[in-house]
N, C-alpha and C. Protein backbone atom coordinates (compact mmCIF):
# COMPACT_ATOMS: atom_id res chain seq x y z
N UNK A 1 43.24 45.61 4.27
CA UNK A 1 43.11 44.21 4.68
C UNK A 1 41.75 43.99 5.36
N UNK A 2 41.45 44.83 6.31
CA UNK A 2 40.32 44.70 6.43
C UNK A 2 39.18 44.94 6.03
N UNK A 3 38.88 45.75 4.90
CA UNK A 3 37.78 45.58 3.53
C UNK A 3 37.75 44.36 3.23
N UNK A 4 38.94 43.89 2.94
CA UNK A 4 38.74 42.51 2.38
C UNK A 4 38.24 41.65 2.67
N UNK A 5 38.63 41.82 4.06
CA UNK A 5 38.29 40.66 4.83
C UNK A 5 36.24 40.77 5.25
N UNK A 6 36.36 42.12 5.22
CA UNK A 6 34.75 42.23 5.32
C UNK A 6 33.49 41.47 4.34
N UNK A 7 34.41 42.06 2.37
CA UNK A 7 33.65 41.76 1.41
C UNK A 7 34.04 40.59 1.58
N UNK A 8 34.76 39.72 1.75
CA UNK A 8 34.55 38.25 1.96
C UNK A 8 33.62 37.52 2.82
N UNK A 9 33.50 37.99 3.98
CA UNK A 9 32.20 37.93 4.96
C UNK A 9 31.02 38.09 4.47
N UNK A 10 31.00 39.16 3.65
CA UNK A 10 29.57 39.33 2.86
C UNK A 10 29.32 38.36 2.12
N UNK A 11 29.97 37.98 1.19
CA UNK A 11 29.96 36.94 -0.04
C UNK A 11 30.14 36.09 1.08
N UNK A 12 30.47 35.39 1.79
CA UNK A 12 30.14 34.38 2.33
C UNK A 12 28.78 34.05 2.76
N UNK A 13 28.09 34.90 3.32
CA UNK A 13 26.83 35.30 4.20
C UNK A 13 25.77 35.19 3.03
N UNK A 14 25.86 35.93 2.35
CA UNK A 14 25.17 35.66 1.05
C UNK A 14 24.90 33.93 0.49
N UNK A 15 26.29 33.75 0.08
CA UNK A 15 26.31 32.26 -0.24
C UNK A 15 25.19 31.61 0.41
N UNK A 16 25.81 31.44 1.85
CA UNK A 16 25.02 30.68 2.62
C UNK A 16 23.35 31.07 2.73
N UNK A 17 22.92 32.35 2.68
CA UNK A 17 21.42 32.69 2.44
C UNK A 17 20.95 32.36 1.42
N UNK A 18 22.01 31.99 0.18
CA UNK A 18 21.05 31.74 -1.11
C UNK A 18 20.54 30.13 -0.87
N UNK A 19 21.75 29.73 -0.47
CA UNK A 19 21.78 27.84 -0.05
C UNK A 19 20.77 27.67 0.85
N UNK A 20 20.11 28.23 1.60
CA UNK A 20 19.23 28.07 2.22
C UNK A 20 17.78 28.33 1.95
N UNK A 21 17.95 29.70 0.88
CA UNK A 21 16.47 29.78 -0.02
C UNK A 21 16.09 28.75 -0.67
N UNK A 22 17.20 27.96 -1.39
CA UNK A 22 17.16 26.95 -2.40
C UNK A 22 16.84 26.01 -1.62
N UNK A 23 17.04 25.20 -0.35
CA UNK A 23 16.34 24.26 0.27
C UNK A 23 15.35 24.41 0.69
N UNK A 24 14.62 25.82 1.24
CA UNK A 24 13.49 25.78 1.35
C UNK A 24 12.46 25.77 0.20
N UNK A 25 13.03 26.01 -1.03
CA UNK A 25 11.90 25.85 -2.61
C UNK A 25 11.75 24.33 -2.87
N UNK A 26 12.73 23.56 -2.12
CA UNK A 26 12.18 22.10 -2.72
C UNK A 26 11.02 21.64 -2.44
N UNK A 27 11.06 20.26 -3.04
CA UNK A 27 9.16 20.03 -2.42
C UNK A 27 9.48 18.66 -1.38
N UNK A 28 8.38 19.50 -0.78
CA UNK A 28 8.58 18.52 0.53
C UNK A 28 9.00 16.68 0.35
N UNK A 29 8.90 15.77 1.18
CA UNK A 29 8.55 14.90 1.33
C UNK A 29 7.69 13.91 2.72
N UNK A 30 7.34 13.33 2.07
CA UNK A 30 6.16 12.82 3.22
C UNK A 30 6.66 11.48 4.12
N UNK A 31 6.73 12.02 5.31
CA UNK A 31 7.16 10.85 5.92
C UNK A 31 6.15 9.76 6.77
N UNK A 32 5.94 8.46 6.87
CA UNK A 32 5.04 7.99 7.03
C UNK A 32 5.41 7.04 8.37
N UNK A 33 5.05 7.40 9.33
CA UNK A 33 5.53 6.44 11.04
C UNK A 33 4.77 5.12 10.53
N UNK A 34 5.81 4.05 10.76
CA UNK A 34 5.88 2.65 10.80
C UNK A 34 4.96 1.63 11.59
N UNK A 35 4.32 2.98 13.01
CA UNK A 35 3.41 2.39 13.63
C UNK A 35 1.92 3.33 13.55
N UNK A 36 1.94 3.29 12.63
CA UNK A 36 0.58 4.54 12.29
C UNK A 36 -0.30 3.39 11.93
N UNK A 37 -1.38 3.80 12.56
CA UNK A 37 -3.00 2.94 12.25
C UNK A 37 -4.04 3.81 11.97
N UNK A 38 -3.36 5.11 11.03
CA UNK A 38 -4.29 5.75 10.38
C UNK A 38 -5.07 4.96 9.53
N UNK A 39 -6.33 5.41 9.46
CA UNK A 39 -7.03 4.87 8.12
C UNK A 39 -6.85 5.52 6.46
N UNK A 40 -5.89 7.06 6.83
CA UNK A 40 -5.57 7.99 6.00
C UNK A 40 -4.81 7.60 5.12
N UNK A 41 -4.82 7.63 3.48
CA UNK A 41 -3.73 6.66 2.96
C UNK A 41 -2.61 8.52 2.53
N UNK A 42 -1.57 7.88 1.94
CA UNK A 42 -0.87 9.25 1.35
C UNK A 42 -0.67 8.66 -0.30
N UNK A 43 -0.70 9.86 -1.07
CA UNK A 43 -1.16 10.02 -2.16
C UNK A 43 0.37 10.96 -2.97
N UNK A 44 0.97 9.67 -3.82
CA UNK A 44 2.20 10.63 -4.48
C UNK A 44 1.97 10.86 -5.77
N UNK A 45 1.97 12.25 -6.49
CA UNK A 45 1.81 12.34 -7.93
C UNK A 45 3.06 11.98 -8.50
N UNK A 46 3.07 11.69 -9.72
CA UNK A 46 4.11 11.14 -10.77
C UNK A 46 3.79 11.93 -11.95
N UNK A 47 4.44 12.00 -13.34
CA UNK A 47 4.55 12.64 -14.13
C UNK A 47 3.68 12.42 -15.20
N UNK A 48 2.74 11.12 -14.36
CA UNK A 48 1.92 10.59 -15.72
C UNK A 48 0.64 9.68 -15.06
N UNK A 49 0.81 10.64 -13.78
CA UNK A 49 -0.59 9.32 -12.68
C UNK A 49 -0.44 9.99 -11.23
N UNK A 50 -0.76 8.89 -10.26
CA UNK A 50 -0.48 8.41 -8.95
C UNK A 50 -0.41 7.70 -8.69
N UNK A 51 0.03 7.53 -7.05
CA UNK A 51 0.16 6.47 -6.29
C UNK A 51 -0.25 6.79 -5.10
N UNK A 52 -1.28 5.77 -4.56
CA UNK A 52 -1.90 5.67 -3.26
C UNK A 52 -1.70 5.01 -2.41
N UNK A 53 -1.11 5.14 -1.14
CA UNK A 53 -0.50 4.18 -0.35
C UNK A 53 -1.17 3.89 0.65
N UNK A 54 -1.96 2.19 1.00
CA UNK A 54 -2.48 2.07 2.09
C UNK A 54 -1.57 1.03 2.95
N UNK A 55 -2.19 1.12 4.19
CA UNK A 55 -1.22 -0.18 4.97
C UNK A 55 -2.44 -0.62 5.99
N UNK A 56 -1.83 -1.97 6.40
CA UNK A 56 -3.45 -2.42 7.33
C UNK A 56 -2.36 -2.85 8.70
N UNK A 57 -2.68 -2.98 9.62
CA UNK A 57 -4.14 -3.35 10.09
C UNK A 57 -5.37 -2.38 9.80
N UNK A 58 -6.49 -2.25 9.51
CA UNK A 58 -7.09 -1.62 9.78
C UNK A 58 -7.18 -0.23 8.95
N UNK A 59 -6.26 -0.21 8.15
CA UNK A 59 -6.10 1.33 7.25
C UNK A 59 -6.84 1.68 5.97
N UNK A 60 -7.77 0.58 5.27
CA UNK A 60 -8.84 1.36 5.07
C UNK A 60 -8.49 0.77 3.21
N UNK A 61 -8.09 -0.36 3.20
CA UNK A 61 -7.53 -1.53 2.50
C UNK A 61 -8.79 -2.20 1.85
N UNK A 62 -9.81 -2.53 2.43
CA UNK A 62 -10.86 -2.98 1.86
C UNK A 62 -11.72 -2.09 1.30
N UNK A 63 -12.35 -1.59 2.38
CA UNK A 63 -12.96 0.22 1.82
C UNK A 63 -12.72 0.32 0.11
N UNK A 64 -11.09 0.57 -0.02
CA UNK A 64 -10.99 1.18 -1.15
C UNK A 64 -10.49 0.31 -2.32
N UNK A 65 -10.87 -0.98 -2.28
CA UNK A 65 -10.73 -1.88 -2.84
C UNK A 65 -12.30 -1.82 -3.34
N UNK A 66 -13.49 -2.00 -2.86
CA UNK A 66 -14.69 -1.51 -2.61
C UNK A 66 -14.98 -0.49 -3.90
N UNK A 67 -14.42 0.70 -3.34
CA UNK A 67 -14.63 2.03 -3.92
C UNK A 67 -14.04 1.89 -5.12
N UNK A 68 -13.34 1.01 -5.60
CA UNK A 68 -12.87 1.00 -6.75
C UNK A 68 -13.00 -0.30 -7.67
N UNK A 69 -13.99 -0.86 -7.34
CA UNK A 69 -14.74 -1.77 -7.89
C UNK A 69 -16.15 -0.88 -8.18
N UNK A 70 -16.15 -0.23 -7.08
CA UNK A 70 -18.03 0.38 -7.70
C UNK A 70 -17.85 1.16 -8.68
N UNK A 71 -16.84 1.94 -9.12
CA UNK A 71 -16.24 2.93 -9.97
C UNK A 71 -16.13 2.13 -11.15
N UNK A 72 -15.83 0.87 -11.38
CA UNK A 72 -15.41 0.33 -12.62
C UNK A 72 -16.77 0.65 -13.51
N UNK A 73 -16.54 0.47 -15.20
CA UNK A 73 -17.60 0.52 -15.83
C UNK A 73 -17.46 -0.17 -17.20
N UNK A 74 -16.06 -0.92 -17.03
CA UNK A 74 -16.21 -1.65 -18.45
C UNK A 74 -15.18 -3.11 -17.79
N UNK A 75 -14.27 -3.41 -17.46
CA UNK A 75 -13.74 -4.54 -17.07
C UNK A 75 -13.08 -4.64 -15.28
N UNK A 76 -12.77 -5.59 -14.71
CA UNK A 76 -12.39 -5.98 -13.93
C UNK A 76 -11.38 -7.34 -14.08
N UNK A 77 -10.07 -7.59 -14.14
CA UNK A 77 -9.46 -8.54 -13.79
C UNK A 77 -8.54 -8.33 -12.59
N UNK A 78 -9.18 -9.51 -11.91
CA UNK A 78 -8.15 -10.13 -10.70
C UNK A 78 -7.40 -11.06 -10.66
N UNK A 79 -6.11 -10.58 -9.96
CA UNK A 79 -5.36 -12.02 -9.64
C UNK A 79 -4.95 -12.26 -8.27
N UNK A 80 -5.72 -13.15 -7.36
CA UNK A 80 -5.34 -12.98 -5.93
C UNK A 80 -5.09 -14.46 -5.58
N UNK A 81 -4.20 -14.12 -4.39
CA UNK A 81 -3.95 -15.43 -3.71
C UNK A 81 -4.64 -16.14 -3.01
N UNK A 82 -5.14 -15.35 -2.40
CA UNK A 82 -6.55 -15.61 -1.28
C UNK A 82 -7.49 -14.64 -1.34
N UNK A 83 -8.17 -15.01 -1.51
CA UNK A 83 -10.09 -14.48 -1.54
C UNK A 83 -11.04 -15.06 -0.87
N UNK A 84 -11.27 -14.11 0.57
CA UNK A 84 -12.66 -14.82 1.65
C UNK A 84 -12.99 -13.65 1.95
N UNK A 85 -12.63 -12.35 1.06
CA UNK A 85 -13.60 -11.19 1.89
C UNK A 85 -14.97 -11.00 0.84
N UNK A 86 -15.84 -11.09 1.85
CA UNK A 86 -17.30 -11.32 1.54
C UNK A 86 -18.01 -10.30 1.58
N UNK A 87 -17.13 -8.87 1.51
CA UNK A 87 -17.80 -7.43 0.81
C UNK A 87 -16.69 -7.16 -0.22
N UNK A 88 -16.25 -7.45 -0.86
CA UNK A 88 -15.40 -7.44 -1.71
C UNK A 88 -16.43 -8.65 -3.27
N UNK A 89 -16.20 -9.65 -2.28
CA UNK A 89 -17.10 -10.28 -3.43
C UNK A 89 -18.39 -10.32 -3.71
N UNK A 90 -19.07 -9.52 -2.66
CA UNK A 90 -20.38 -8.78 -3.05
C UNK A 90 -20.40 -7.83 -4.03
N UNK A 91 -19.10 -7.03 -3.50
CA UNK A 91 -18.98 -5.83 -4.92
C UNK A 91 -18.63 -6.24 -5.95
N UNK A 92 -17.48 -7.09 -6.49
CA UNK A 92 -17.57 -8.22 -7.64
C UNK A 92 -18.74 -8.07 -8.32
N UNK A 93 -19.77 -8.84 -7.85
CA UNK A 93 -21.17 -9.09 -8.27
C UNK A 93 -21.85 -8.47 -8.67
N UNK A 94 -22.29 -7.24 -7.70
CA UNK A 94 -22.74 -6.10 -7.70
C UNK A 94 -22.26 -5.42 -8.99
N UNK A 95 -21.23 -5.54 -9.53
CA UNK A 95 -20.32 -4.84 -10.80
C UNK A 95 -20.96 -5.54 -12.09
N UNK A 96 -20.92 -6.92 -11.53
CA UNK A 96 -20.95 -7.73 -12.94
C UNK A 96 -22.44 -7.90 -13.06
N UNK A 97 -23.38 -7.27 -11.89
CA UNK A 97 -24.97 -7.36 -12.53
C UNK A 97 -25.30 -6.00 -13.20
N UNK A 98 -24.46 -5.16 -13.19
CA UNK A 98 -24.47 -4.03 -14.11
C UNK A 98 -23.83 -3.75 -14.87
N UNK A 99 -23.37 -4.77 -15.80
CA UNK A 99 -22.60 -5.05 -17.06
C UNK A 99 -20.92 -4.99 -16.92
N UNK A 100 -20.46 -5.41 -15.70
CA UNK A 100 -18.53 -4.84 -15.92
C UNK A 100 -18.03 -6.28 -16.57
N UNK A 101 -17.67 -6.37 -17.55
CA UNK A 101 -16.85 -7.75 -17.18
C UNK A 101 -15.64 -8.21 -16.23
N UNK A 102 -16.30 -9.16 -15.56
CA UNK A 102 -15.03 -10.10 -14.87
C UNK A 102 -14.10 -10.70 -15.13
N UNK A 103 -13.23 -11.11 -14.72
CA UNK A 103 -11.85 -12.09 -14.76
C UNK A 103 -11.62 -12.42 -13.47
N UNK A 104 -11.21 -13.23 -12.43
CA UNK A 104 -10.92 -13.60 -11.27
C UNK A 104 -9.83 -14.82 -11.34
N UNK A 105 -8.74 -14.83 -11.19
CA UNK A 105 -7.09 -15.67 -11.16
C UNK A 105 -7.35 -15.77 -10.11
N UNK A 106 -7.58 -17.32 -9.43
CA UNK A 106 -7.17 -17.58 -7.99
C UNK A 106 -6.16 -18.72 -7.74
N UNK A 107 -5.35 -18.84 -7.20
CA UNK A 107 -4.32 -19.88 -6.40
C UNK A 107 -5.42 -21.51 -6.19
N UNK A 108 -5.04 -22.68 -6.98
CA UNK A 108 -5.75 -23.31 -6.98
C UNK A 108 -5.86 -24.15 -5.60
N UNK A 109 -4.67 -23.68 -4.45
CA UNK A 109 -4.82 -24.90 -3.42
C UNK A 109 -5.71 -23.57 -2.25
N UNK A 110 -5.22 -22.64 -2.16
CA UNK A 110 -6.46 -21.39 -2.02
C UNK A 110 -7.71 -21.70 -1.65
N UNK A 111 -7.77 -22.04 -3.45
CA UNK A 111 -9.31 -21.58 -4.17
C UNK A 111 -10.21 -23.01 -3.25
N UNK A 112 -9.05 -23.99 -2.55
CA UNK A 112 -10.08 -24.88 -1.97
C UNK A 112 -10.26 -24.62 -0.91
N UNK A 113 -9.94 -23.67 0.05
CA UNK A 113 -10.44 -23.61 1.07
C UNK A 113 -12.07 -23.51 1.48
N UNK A 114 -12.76 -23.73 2.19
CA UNK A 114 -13.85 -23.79 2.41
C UNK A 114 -14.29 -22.24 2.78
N UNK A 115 -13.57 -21.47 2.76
CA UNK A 115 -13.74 -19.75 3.26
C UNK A 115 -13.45 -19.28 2.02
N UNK A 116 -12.95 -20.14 1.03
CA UNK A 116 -12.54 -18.97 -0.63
C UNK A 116 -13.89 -19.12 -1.36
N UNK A 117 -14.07 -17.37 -1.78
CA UNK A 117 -15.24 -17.00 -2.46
C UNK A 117 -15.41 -17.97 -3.52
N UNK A 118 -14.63 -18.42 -4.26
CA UNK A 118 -14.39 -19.34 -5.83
C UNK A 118 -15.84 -19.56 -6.27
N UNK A 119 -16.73 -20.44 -5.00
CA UNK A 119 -17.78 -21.34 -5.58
C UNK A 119 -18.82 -20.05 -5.67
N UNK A 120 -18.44 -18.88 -4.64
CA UNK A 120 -19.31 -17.87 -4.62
C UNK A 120 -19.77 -17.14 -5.75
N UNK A 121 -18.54 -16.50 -6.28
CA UNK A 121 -18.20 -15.87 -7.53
C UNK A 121 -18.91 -16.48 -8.85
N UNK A 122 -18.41 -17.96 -8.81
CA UNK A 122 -18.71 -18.81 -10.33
C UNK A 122 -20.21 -19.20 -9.97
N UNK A 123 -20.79 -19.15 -9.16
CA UNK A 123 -22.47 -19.01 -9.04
C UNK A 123 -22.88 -17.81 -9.57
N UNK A 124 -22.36 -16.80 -9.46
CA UNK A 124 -23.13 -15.72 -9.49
C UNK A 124 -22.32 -14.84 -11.19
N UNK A 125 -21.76 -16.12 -11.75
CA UNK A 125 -21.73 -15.68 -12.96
C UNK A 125 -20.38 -15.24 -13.42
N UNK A 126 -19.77 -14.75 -12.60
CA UNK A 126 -18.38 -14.23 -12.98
C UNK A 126 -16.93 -15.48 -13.26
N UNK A 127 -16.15 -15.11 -14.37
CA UNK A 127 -15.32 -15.99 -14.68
C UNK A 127 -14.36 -16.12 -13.79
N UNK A 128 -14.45 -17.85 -13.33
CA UNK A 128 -13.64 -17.93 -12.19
C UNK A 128 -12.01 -18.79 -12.67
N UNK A 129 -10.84 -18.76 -12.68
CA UNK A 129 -9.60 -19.36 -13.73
C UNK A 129 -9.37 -20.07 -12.29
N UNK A 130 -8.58 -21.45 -11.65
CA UNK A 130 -7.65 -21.77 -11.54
C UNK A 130 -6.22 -21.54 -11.92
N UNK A 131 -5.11 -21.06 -11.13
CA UNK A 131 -3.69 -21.34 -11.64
C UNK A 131 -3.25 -22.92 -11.85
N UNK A 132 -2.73 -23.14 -12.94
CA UNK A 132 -2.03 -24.45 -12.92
C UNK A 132 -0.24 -24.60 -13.08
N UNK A 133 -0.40 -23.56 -12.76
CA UNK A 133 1.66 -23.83 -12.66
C UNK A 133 1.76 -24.48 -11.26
N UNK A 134 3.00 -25.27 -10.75
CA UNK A 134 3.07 -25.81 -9.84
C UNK A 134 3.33 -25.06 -8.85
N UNK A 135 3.80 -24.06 -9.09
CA UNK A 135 3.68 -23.19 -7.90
C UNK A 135 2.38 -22.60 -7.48
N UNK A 136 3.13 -21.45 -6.27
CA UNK A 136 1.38 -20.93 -6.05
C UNK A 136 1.39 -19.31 -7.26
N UNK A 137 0.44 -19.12 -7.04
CA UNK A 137 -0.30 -17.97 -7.78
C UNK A 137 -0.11 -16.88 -6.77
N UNK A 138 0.97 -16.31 -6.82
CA UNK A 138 0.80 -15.01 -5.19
C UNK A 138 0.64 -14.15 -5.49
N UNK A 139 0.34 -13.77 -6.65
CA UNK A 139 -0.18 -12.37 -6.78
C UNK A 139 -1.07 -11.50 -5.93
N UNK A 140 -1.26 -10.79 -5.98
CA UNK A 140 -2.61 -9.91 -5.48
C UNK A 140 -2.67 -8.71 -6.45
N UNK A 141 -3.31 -8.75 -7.49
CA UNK A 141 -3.49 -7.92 -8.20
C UNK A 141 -4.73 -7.76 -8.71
N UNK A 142 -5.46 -6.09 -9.24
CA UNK A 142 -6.66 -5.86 -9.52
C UNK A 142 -6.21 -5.03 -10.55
N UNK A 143 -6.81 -5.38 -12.11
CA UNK A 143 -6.80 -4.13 -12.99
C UNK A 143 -8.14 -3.18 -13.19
N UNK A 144 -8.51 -2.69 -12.90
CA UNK A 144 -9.53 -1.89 -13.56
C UNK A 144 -9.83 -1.10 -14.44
N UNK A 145 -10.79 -0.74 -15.61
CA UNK A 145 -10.87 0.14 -17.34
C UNK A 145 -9.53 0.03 -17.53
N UNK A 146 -8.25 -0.77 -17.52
CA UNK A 146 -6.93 -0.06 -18.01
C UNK A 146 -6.77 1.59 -17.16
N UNK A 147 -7.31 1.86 -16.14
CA UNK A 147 -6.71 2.42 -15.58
C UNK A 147 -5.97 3.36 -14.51
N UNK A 148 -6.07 1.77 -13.61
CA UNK A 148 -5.92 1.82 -12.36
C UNK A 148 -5.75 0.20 -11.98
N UNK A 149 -4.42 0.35 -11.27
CA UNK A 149 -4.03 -1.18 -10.85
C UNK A 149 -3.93 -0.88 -9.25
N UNK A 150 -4.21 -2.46 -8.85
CA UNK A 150 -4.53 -2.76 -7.05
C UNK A 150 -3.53 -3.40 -6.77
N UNK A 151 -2.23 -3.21 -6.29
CA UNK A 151 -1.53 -4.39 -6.00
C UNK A 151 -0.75 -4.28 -4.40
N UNK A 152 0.10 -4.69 -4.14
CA UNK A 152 1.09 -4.92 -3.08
C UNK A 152 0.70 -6.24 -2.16
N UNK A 153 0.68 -6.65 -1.06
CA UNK A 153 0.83 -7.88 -0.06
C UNK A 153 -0.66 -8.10 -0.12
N UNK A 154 -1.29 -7.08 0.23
CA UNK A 154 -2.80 -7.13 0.79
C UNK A 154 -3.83 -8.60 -0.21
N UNK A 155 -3.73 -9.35 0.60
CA UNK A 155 -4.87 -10.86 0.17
C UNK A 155 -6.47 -9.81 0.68
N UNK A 156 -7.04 -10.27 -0.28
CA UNK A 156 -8.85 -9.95 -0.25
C UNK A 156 -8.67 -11.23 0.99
N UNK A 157 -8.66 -10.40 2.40
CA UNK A 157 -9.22 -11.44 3.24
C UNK A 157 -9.58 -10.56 4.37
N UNK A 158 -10.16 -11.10 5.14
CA UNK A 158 -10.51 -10.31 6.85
C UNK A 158 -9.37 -10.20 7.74
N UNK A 159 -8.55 -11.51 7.67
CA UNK A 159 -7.17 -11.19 8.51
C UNK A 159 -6.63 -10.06 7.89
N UNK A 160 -6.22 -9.97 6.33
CA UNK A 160 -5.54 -9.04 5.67
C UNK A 160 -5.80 -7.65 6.67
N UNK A 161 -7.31 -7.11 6.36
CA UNK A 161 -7.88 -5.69 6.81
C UNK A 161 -7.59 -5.70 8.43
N UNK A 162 -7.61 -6.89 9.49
CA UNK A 162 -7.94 -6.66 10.48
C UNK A 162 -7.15 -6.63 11.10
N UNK A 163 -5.77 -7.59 10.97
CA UNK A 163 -4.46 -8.68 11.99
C UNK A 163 -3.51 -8.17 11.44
N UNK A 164 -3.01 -8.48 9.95
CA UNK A 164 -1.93 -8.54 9.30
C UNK A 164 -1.31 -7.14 9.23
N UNK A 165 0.01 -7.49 9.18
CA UNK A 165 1.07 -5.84 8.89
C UNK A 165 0.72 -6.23 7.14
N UNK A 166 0.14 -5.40 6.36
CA UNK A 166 0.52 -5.76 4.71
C UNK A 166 0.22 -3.98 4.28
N UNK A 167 0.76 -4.33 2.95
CA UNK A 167 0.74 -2.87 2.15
C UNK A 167 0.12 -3.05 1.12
N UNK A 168 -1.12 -2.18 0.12
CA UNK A 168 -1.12 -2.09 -0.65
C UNK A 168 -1.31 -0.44 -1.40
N UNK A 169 -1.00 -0.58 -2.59
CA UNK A 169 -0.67 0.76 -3.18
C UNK A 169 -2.22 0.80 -4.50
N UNK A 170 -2.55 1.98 -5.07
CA UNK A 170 -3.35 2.05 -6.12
C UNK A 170 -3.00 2.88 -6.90
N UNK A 171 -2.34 2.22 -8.19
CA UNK A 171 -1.35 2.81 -8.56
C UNK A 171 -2.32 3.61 -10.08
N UNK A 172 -2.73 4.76 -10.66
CA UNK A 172 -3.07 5.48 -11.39
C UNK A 172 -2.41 6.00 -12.75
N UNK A 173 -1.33 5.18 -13.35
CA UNK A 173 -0.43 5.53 -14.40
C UNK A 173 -0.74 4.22 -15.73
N UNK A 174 -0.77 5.05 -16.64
CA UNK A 174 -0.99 4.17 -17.83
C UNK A 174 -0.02 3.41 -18.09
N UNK A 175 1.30 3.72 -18.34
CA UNK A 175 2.18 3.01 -18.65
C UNK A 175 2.99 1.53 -17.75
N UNK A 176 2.03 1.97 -16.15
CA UNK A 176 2.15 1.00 -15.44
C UNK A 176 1.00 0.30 -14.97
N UNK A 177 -0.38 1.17 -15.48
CA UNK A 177 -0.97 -0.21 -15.90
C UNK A 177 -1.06 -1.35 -16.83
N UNK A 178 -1.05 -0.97 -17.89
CA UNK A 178 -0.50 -1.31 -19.64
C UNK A 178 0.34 -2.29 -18.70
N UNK A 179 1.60 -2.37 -18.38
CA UNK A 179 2.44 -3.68 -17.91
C UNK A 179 1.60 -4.86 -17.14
N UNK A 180 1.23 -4.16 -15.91
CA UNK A 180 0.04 -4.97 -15.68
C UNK A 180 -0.76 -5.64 -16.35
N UNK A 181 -1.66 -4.92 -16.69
CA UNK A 181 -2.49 -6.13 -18.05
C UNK A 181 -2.30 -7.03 -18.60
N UNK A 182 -0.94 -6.45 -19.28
CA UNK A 182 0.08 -7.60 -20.31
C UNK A 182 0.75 -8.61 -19.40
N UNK A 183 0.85 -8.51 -18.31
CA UNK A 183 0.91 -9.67 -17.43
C UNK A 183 -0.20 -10.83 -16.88
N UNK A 184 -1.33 -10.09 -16.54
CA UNK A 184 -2.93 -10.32 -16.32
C UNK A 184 -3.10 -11.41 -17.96
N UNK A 185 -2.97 -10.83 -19.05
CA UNK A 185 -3.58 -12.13 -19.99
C UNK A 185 -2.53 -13.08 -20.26
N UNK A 186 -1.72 -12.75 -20.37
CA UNK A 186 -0.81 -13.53 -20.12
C UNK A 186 -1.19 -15.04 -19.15
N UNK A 187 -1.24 -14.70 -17.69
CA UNK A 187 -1.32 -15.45 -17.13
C UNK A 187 -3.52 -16.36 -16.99
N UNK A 188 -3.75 -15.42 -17.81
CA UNK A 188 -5.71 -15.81 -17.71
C UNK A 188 -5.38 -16.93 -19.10
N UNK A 189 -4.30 -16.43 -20.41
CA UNK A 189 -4.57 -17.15 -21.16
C UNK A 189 -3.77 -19.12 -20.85
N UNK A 190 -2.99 -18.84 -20.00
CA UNK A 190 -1.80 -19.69 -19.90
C UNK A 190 -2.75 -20.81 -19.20
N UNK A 191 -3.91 -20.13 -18.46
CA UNK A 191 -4.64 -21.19 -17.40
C UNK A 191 -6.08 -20.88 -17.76
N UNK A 192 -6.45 -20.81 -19.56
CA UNK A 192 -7.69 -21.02 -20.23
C UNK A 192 -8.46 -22.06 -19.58
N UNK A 193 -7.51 -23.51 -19.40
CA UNK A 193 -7.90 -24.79 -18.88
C UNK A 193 -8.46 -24.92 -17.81
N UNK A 194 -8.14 -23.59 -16.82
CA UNK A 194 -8.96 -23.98 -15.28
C UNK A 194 -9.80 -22.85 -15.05
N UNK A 195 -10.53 -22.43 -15.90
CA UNK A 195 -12.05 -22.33 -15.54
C UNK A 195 -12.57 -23.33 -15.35
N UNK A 196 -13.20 -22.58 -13.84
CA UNK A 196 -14.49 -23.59 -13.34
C UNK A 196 -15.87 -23.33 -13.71
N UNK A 197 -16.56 -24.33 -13.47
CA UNK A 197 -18.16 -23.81 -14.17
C UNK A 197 -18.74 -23.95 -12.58
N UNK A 198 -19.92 -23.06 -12.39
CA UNK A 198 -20.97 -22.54 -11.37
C UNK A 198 -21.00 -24.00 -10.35
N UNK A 199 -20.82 -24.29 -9.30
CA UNK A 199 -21.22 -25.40 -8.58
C UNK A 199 -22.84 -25.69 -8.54
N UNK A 200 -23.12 -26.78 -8.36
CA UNK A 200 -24.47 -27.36 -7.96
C UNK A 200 -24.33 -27.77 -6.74
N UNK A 201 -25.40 -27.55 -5.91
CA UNK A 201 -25.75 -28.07 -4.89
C UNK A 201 -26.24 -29.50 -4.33
């Protein structure tokens, strides 16, 4: 009886050591504090890309909005709600005087503010669309070569980078850029009608 009771102890002991090897082989996960004002973003691979996760105040949202406009080398389409950051639409420019093509979707009650790049942009050459659905245009989205999309809360603005709690992600997968896109002409062809032409002074 008491062998038995031993080799059962063993095989138990065992059990439990293997159950515990096996949780330590998994792969980690990354946990991210809710009040972090890192500028550090975290970076998840997928089976066919990434995903880059920033959050603002202050986390480094424009920067790499920036960095991934200077990187482009054949297209750029945007679709944002608000646009008044004025290194953002320098880099725009900066892109499109070295051949990228543009697209820029802005929110047409937005696009009137006296702080939205709109008149900036369509001076300096790049195609500027109005939305005309009656709603607003809330997107915030950036495609770049097909491949790499900009999206989540984050508005191209200074409050966005400086004040605001917002998230955005940079997402590195074909099959979820490809959706993107096909959403992007979609909505550039639907509002052909509100291109604006360059303001005069």
């Amino acid at each position: 009886m008491q062998r038995k009771s031993f080799t059962l102890l063993v095989i138990l002991i065992f059990s439990l050591w293997t159950i515990s090897c096996e949780k330590n082989t998994t792969t980690p996960t990354t946990t991210i504090s809710s009040t972090s004002t890192s500028s550090s973003s975290t970076t998840i691979p997928t089976s066919t890309g990434s995903i880059e996760i920033f959050f603002s105040p202050r986390g480094g949202c424009t920067d790499e909005v920036i960095k991934e406009i200077n990187n482009a080398m054949n297209y750029i389409d945007v679709a944002m709600y608000s646009f008044t950051s004025d290194p953002i639409a320098q880099a725009l420019v900066n892109a499109k005087e070295r051949g990228v093509k543009i697209r820029v979707l802005l929110d047409k009650q937005q696009a009137g503010s006296s702080s939205s790049k709109a008149e900036f942009l369509a001076n300096n050459g790049i195609l500027v669309s109005l939305d005309t659905h009656s709603g607003y245009m809330h997107n915030k989205i950036a495609i770049i070569d097909g491949a790499v999309v900009i999206t989540g809360s984050f508005n191209w603005t200074e409050s966005a980078e400086e004040r605001n709690q917002e998230n955005m992600v940079v997402i590195s997968d074909p099959w979820v850029v490809q959706v993107y896109k096909e959403r992007f002409d979609y909505l550039w062809n639907y509002n052909s009608g509100g291109i604006i032409t360059p303001f005069t002074n």
